[in-house]
N, C-alpha and C. Protein backbone atom coordinates (compact mmCIF):
# COMPACT_ATOMS: atom_id res chain seq x y z
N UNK A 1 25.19 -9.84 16.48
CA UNK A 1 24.55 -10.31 15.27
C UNK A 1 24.56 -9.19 14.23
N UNK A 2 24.96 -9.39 12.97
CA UNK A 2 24.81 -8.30 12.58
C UNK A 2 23.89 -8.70 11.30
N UNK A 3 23.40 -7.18 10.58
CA UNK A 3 21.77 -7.04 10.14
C UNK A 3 22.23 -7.34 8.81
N UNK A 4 21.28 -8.10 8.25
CA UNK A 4 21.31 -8.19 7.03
C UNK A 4 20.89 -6.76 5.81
N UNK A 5 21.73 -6.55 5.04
CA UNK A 5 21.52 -5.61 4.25
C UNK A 5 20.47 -5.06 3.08
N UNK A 6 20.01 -6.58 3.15
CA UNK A 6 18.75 -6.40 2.05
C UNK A 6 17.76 -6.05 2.93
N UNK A 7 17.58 -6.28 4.33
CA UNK A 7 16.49 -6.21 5.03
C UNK A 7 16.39 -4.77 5.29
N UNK A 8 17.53 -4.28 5.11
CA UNK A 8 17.72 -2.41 5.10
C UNK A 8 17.20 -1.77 3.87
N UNK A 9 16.99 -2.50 2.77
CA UNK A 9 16.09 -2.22 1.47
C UNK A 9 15.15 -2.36 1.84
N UNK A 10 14.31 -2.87 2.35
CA UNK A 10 13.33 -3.81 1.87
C UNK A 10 11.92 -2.79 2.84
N UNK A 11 10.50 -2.75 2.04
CA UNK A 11 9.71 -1.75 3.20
C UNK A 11 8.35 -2.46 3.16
N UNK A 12 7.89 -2.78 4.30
CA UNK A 12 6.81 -3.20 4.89
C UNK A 12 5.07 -3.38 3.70
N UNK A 13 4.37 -3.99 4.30
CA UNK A 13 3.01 -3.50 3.55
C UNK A 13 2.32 -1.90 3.94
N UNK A 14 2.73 -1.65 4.92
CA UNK A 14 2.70 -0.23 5.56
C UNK A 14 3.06 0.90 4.85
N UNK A 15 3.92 0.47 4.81
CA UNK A 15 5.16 1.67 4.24
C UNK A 15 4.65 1.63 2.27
N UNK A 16 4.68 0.72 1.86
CA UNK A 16 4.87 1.22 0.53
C UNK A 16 3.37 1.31 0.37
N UNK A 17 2.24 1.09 0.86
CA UNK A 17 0.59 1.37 0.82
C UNK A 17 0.82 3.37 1.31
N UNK A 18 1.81 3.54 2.07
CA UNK A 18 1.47 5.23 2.49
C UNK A 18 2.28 5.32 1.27
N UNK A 19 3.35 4.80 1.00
CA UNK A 19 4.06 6.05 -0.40
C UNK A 19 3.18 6.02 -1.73
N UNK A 20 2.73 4.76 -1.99
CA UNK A 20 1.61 4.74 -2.82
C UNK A 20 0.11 5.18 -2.70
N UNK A 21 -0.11 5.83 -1.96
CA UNK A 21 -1.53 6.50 -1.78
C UNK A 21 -2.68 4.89 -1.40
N UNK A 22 -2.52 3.76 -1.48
CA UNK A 22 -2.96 3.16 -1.30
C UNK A 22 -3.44 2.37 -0.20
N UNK A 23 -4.35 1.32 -0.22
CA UNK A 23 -5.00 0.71 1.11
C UNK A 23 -4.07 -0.60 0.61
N UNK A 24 -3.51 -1.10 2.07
CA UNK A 24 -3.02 -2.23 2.46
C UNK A 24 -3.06 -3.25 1.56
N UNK A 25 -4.52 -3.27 1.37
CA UNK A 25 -4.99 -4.77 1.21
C UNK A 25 -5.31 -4.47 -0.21
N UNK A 26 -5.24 -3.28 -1.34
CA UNK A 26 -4.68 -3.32 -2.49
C UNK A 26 -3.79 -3.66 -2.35
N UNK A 27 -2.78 -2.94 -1.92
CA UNK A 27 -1.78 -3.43 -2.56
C UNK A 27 -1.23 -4.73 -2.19
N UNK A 28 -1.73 -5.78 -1.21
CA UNK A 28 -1.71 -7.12 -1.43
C UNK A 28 -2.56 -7.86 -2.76
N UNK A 29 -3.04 -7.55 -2.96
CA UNK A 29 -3.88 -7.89 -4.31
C UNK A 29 -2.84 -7.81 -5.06
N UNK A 30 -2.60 -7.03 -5.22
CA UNK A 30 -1.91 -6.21 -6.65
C UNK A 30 -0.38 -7.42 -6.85
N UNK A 31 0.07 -7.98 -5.07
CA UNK A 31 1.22 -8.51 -4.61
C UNK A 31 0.42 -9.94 -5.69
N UNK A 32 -0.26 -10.65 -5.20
CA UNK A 32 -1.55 -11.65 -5.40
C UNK A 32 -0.95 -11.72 -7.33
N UNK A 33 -1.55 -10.36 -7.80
CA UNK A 33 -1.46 -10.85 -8.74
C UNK A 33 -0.39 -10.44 -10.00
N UNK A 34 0.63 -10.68 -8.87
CA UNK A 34 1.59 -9.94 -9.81
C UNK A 34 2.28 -8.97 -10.34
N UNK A 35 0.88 -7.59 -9.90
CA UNK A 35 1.27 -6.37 -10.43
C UNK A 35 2.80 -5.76 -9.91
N UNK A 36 3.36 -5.73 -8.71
CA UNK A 36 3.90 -5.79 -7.28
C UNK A 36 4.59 -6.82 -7.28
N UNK A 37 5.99 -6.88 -7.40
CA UNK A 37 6.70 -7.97 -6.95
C UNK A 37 6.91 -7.74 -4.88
N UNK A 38 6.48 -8.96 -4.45
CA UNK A 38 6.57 -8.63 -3.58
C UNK A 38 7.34 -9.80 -2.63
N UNK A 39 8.62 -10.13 -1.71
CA UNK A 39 9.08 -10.98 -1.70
C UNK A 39 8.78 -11.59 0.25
N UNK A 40 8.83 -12.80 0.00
CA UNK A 40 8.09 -13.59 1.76
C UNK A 40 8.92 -13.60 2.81
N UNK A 41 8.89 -12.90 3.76
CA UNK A 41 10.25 -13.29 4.67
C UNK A 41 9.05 -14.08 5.63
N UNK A 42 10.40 -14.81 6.80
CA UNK A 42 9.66 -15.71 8.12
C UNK A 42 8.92 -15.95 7.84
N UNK A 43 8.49 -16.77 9.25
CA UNK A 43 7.84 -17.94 9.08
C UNK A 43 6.36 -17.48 8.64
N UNK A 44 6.09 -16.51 9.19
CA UNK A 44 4.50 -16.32 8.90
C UNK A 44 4.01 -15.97 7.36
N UNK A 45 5.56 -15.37 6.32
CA UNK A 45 5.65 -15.23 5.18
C UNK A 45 4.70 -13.75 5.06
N UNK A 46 5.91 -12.93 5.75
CA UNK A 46 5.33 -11.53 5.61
C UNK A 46 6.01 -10.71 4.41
N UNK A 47 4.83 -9.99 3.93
CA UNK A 47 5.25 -9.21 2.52
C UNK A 47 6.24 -8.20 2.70
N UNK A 48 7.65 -7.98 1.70
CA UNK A 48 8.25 -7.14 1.59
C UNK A 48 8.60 -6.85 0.66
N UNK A 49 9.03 -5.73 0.46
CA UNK A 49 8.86 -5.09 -1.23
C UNK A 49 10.30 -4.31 -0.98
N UNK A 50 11.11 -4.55 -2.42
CA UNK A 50 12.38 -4.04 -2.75
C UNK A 50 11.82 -2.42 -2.82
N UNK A 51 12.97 -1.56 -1.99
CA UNK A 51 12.96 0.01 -2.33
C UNK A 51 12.86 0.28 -3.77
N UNK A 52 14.40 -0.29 -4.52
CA UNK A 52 14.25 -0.22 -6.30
C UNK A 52 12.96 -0.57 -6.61
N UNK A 53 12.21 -1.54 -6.44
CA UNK A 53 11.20 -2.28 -6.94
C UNK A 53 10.05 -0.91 -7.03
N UNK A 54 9.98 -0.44 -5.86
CA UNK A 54 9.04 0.94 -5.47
C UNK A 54 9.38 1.87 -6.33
N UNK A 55 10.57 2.44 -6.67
CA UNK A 55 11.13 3.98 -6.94
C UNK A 55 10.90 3.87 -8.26
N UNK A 56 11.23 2.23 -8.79
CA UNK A 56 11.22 1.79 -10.25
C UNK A 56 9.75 2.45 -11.31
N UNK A 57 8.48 1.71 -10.33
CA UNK A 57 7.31 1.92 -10.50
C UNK A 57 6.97 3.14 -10.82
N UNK A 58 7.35 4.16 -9.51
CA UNK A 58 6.85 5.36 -9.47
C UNK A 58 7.38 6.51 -10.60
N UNK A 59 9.02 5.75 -11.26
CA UNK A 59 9.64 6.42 -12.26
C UNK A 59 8.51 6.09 -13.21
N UNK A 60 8.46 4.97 -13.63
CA UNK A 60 7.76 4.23 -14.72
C UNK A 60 6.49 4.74 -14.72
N UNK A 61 5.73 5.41 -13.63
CA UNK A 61 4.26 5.77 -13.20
C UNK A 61 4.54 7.38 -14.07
N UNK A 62 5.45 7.90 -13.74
CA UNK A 62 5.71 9.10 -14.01
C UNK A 62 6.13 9.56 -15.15
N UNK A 63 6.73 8.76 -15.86
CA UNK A 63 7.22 8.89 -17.48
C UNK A 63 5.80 8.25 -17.93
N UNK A 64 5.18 7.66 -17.68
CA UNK A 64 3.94 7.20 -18.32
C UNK A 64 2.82 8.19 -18.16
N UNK A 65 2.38 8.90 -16.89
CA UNK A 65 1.67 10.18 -17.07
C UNK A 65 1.86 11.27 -17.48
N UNK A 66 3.38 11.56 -18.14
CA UNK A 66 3.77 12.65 -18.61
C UNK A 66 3.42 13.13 -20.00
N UNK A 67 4.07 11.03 -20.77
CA UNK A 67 4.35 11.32 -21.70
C UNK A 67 3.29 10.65 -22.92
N UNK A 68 2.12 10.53 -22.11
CA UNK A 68 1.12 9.28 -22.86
C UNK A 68 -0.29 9.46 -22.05
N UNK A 69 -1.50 10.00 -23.27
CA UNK A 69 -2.70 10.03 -22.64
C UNK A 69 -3.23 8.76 -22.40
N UNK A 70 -2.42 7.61 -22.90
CA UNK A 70 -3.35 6.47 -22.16
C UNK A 70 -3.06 5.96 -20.89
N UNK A 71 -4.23 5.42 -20.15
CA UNK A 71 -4.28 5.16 -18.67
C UNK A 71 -2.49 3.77 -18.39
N UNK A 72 -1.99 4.43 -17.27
CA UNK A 72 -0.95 3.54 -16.97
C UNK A 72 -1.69 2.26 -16.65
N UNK A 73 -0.70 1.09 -16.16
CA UNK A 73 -1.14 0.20 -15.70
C UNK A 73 -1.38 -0.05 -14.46
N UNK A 74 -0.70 1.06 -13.52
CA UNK A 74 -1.86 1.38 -12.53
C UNK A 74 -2.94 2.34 -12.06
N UNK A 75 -3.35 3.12 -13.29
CA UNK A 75 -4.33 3.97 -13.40
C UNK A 75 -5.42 2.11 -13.47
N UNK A 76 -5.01 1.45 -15.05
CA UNK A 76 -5.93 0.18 -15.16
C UNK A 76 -6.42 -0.33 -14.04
N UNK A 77 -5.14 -0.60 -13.45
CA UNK A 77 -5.47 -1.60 -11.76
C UNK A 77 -6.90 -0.63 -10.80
N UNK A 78 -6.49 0.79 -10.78
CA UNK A 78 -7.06 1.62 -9.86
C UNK A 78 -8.70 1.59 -10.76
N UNK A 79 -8.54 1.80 -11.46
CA UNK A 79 -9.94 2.14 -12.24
C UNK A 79 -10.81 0.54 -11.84
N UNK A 80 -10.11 -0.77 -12.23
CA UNK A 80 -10.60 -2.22 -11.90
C UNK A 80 -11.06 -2.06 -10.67
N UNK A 81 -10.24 -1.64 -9.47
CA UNK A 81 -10.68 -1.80 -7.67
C UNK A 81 -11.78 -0.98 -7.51
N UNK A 82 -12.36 0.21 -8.41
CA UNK A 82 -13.01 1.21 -7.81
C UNK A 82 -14.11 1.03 -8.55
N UNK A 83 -14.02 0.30 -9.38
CA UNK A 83 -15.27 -0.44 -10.00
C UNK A 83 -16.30 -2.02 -9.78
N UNK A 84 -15.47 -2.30 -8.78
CA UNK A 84 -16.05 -2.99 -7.81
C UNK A 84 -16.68 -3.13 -6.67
C-alpha cells in the first residue's frame, strides 16, 4: 500500500498545540472558529493541519511582531482565552 503524500504534510492536534505554545483544546477552538484552517480525516473526523498552513502563520506571526505595535491576531485570540 503505499502512503499518501499529503498525509506526510499534514500534523496532528498534538503536534501543532507543542509548536504553537498552546493547549490542545485552544487550538481546537481556534479550528471551531476559523482562526486555524484545520482539515477532517476518517471516520471519527480527526483534526489535521497543513505544515504550510503552520509555517505560514508563524511567518505572518513574525512579520507582524516585528514590524507593528499592534496586537497580532493571535496575540487578539490569546488575550480573548485568558480573559475568560
Amino acid at each position: 500500500m503505499m502512503k499518501n503524500n499529503l498525509n506526510d504534510n499534514m500534523l496532528t492536534v498534538r503536534e501543532v498545540s507543542q509548536i504553537l505554545h498552546v493547549h490542545s483544546n485552544t487550538l481546537r477552538r481556534w479550528s471551531d472558529q476559523g482562526i486555524i484552517k484545520a482539515y477532517r480525516i476518517g471516520p471519527r473526523g480527526d483534526r489535521r493541519f497543513k505544515q504550510e498552513d503552520i509555517s505560514l502563520l508563524l511567518t505572518e506571526e513574525s512579520k507582524n511582531s516585528t514590524n507593528s505595535n499592534e496586537p497580532s491576531e493571535i496575540d487578539r485570540v490569546t488575550q480573548y482565552v485568558m480573559s475568560r
